[in-house]
Protein backbone atom coordinates (compact mmCIF):
# COMPACT_ATOMS: atom_id res chain seq x y z
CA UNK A 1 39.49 -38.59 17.09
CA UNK A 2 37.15 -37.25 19.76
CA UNK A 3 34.10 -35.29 18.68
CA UNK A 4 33.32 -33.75 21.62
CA UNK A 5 34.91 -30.49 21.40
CA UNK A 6 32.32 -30.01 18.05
CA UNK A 7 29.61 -31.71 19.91
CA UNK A 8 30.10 -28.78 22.86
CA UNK A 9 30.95 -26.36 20.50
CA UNK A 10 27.46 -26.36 19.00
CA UNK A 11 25.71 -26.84 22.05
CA UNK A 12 27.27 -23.34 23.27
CA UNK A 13 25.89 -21.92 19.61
CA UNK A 14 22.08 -23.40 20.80
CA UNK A 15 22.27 -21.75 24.19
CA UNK A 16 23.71 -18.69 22.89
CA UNK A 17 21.46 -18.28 20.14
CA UNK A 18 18.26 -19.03 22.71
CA UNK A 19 20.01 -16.65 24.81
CA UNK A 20 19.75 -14.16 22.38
CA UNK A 21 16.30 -14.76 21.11
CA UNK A 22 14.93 -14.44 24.37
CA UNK A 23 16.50 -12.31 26.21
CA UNK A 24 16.76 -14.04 29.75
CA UNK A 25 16.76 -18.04 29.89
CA UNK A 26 16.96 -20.53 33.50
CA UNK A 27 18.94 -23.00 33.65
CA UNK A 28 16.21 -25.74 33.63
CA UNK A 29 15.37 -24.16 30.43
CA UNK A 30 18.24 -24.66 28.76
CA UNK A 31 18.70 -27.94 30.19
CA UNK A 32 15.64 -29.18 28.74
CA UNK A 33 15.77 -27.39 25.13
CA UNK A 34 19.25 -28.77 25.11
CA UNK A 35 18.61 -32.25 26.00
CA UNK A 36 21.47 -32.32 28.32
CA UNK A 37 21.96 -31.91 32.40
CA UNK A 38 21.67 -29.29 34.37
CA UNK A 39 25.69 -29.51 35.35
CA UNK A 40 26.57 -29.51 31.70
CA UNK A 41 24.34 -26.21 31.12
CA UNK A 42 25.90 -24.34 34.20
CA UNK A 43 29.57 -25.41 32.76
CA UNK A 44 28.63 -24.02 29.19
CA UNK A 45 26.68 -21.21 30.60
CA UNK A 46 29.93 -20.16 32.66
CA UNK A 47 32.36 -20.31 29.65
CA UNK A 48 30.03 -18.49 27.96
CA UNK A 49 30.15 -16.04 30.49
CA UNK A 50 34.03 -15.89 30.70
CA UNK A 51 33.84 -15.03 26.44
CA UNK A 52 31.53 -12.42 27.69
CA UNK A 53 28.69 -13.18 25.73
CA UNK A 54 26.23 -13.37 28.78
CA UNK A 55 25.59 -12.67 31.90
CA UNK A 56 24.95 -15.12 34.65
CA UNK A 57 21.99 -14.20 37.20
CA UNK A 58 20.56 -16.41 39.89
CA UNK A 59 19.32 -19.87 37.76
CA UNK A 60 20.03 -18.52 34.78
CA UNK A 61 21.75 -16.18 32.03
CA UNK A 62 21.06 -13.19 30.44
CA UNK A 63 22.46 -12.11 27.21
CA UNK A 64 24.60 -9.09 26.71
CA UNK A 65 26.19 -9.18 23.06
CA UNK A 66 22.72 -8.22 21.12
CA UNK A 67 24.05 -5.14 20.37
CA UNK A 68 26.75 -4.31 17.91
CA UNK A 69 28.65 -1.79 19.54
CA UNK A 70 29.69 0.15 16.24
CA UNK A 71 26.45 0.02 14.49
CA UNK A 72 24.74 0.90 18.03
CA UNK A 73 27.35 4.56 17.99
CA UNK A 74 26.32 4.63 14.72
CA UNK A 75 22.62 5.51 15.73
CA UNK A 76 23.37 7.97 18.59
CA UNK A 77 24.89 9.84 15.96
CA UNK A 78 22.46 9.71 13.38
CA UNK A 79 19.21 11.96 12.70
CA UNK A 80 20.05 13.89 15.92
CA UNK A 81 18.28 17.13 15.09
CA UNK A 82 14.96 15.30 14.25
CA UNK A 83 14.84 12.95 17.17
CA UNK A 84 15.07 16.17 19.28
CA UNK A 85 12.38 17.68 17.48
CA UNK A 86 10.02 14.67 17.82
CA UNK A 87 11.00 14.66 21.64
CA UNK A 88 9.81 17.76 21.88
CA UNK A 89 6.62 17.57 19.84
CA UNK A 90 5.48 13.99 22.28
CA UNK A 91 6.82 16.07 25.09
CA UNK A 92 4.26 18.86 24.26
CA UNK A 93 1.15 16.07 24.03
CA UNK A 94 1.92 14.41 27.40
CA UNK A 95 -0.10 16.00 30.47
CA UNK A 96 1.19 16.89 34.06
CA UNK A 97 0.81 14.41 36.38
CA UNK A 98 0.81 11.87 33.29
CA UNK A 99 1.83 8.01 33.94
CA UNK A 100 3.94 7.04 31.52
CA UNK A 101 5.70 3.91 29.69
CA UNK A 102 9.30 5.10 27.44
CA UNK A 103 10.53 2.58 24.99
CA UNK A 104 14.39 2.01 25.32
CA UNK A 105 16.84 3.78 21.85
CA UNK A 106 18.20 6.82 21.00
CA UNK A 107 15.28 8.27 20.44
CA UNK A 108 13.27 7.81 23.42
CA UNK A 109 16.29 9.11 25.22
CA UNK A 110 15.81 12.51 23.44
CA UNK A 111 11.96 11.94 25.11
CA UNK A 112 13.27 11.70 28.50
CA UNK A 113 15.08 15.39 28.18
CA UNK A 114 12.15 16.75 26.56
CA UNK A 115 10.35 15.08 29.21
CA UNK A 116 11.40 17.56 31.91
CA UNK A 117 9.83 20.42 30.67
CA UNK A 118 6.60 18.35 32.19
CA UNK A 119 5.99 18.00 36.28
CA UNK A 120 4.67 15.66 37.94
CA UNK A 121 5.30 12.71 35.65
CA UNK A 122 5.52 9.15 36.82
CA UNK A 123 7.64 7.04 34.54
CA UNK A 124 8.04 3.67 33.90
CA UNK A 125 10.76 2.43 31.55
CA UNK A 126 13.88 -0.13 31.58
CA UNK A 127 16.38 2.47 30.50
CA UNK A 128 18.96 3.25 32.90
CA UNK A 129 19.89 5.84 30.77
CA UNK A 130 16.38 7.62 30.85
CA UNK A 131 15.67 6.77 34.16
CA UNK A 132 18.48 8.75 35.19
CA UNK A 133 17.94 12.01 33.03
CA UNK A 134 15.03 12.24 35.74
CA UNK A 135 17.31 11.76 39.00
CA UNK A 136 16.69 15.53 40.05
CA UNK A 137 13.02 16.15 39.50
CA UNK A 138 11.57 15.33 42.93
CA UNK A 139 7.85 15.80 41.37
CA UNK A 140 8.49 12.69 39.36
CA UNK A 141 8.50 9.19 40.03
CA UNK A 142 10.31 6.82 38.20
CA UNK A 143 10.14 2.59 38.15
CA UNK A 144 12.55 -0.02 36.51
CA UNK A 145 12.36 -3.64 36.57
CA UNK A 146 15.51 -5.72 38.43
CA UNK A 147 18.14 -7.21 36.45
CA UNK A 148 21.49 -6.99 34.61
CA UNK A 149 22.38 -3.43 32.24
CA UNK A 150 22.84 -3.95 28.94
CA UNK A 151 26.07 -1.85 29.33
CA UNK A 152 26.00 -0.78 25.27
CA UNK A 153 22.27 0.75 25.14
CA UNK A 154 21.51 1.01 29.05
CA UNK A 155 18.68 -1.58 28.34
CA UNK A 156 18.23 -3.28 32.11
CA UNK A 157 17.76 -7.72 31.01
CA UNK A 158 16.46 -9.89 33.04
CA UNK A 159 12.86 -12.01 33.67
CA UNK A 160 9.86 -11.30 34.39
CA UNK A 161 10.12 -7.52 32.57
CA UNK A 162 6.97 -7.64 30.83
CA UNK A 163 5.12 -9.17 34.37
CA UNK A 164 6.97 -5.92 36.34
CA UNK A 165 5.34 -3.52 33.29
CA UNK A 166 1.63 -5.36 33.28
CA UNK A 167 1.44 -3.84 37.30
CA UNK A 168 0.95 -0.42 35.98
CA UNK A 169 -1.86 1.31 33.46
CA UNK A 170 -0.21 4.24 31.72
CA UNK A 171 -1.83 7.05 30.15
CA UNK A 172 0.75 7.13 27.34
CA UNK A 173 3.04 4.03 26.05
CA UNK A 174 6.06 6.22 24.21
CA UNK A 175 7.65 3.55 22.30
CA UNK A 176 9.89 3.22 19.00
CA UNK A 177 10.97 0.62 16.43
CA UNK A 178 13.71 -0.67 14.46
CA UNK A 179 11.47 -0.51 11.45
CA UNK A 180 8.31 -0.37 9.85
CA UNK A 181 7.50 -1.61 6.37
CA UNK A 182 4.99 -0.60 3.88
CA UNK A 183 2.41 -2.36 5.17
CA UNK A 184 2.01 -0.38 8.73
CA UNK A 185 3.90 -3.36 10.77
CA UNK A 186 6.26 -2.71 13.43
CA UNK A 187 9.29 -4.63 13.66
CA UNK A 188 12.23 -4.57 16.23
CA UNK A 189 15.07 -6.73 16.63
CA UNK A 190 15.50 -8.36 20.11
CA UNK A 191 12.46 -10.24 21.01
CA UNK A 192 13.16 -9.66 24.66
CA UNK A 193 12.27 -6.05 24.14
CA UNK A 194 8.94 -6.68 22.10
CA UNK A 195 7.19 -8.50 24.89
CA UNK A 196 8.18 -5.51 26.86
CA UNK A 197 6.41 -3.02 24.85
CA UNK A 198 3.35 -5.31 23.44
CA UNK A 199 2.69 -5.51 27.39
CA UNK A 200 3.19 -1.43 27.94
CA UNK A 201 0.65 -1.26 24.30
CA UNK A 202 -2.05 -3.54 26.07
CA UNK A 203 -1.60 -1.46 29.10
CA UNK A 204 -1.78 1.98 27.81
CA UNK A 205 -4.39 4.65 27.28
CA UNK A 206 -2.98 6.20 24.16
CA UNK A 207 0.31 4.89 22.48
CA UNK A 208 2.49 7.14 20.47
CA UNK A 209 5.09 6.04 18.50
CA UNK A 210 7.98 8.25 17.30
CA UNK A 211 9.46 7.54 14.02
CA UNK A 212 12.55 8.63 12.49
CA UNK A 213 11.82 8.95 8.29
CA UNK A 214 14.94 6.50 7.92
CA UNK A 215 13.14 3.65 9.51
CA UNK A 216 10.98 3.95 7.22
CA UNK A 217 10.96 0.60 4.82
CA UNK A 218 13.43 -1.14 7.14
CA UNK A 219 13.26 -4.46 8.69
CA UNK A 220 13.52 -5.98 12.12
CA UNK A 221 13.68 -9.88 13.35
CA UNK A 222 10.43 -9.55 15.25
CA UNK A 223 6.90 -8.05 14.90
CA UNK A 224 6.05 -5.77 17.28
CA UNK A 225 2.16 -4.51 16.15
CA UNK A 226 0.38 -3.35 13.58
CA UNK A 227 -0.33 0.25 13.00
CA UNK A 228 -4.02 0.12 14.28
CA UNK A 229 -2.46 -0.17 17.31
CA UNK A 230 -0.88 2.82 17.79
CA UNK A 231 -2.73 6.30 18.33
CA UNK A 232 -0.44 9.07 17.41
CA UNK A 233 2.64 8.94 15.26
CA UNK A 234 4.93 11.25 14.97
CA UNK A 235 7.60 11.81 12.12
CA UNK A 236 10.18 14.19 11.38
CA UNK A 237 9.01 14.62 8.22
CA UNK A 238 6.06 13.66 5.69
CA UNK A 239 5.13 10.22 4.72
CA UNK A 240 5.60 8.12 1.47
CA UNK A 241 1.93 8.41 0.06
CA UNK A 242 1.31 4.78 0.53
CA UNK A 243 2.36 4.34 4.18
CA UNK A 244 0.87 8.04 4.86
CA UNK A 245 -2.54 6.59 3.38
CA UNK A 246 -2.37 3.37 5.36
CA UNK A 247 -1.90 5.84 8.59
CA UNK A 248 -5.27 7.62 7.76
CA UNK A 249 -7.36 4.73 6.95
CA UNK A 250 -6.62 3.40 10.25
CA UNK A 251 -7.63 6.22 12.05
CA UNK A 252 -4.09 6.92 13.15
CA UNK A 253 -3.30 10.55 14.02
CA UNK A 254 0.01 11.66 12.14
CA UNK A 255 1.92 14.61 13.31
CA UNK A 256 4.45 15.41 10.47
CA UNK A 257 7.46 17.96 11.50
């Protein structure tokens, strides 16, 4: 019997789960993690592609299936009230005339509405969905990178992201996480996004971070920072102690709702 249908078979797991680890891969890429040809890679990549598990772009794929599509409903519903309230409070620290980086979530999408009560704002961010809360204001400008919508989260995939970002110096980075432990680190889940936002952090005057209480102690696949590298956070409500204290030894400003 014939093992190549196993043999393929887990060659389609590799590339999907490089796929989804970083984000965007080439086809040379994946040819040469693989250890297989270039024609073999574009045959897996487009059966992948009919299963709709990725996206192909010019010399490459990007992947679309991140995102569970239950669990990701799940969080639009949840903490709604407080997520407005932190949008508002961030909305009242940015400036006019501001240049800003907004993190992709349902929380920075509360930031974008609170947002307009601002003028003159230029906005970088690779939301679709945020970028296009701002489609009437004609006193702001807003930039996203090229590439393929992440049609569950409005997340816009595809290379070269974090090199589009490092063009611009922002006055704020507005960014949030899938978790952050007791320790003060960051974590998210899709590595793809990280490099995204460590670039807008390195690139930013002041970064705020707004935090949702029930990310509190939770986990993500992937650091993102360390606390010491964010200026202002702001919660929806108090602190545990320890996490609180860790916040004010590193000179962190904390704006509890």
């Amino acid at each position: 019997m014939s093992l190549e249908p196993d043999k393929k078979d887990k060659r389609r797991a590799a590339l999907m789960s490089i796929a989804e680890e970083r984000g965007y891969i080439t086809l040379a890429e994946a040819a040469e993690a693989l250890g297989v040809s270039a024609q073999t890679i574009r045959r897996d990549m487009n059966e992948l592609e009919k299963l709709g598990r990725v996206k192909r772009t010019h010399g490459g794929i990007t992947f679309t299936g991140a995102l569970d599509q239950r669990a990701w409903r799940q969080r639009q519903r949840s903490q709604t009230a407080e997520k407005k309230s932190i949008a508002e409070r961030i909305a009242g620290i940015v400036t006019d005339g501001a240049t800003i980086f907004l993190d992709i979530g349902t929380t920075c999408e509360e930031v974008a509405l609170a947002l307009l009560a601002r003028r003159n704002l230029k906005i970088v961010t690779y939301s679709i969905r945020s970028a296009a809360v701002f489609d009437d204001r004609e006193d702001f400008t807003v930039a996203i990178p090229g590439g393929i919508v992440r049609h569950i989260d409005g997340a816009i995939l595809g290379a070269g992201g974090d090199d589009f970002i490092s063009q611009f110096s922002f006055d704020y980075a507005i960014i949030a996480v899938s978790g952050i432990d007791m320790q003060g680190r960051l974590r998210d889940d899709d590595e793809f996004e990280v490099l995204r936002v460590r670039t807008a952090i390195a690139h930013a005057r002041q970064t705020l971070l707004a935090l949702t209480t029930d990310k509190i102690g939770t986990g993500g696949l992937v650091k993102l920072c360390d606390l010491s590298e964010i200026d202002v956070v702001v919660a929806n409500d108090e602190l545990p102690e320890p996490l609180r204290d860790l916040v004010l030894a590193k000179d962190v400003e904390l704006v509890s709702l």
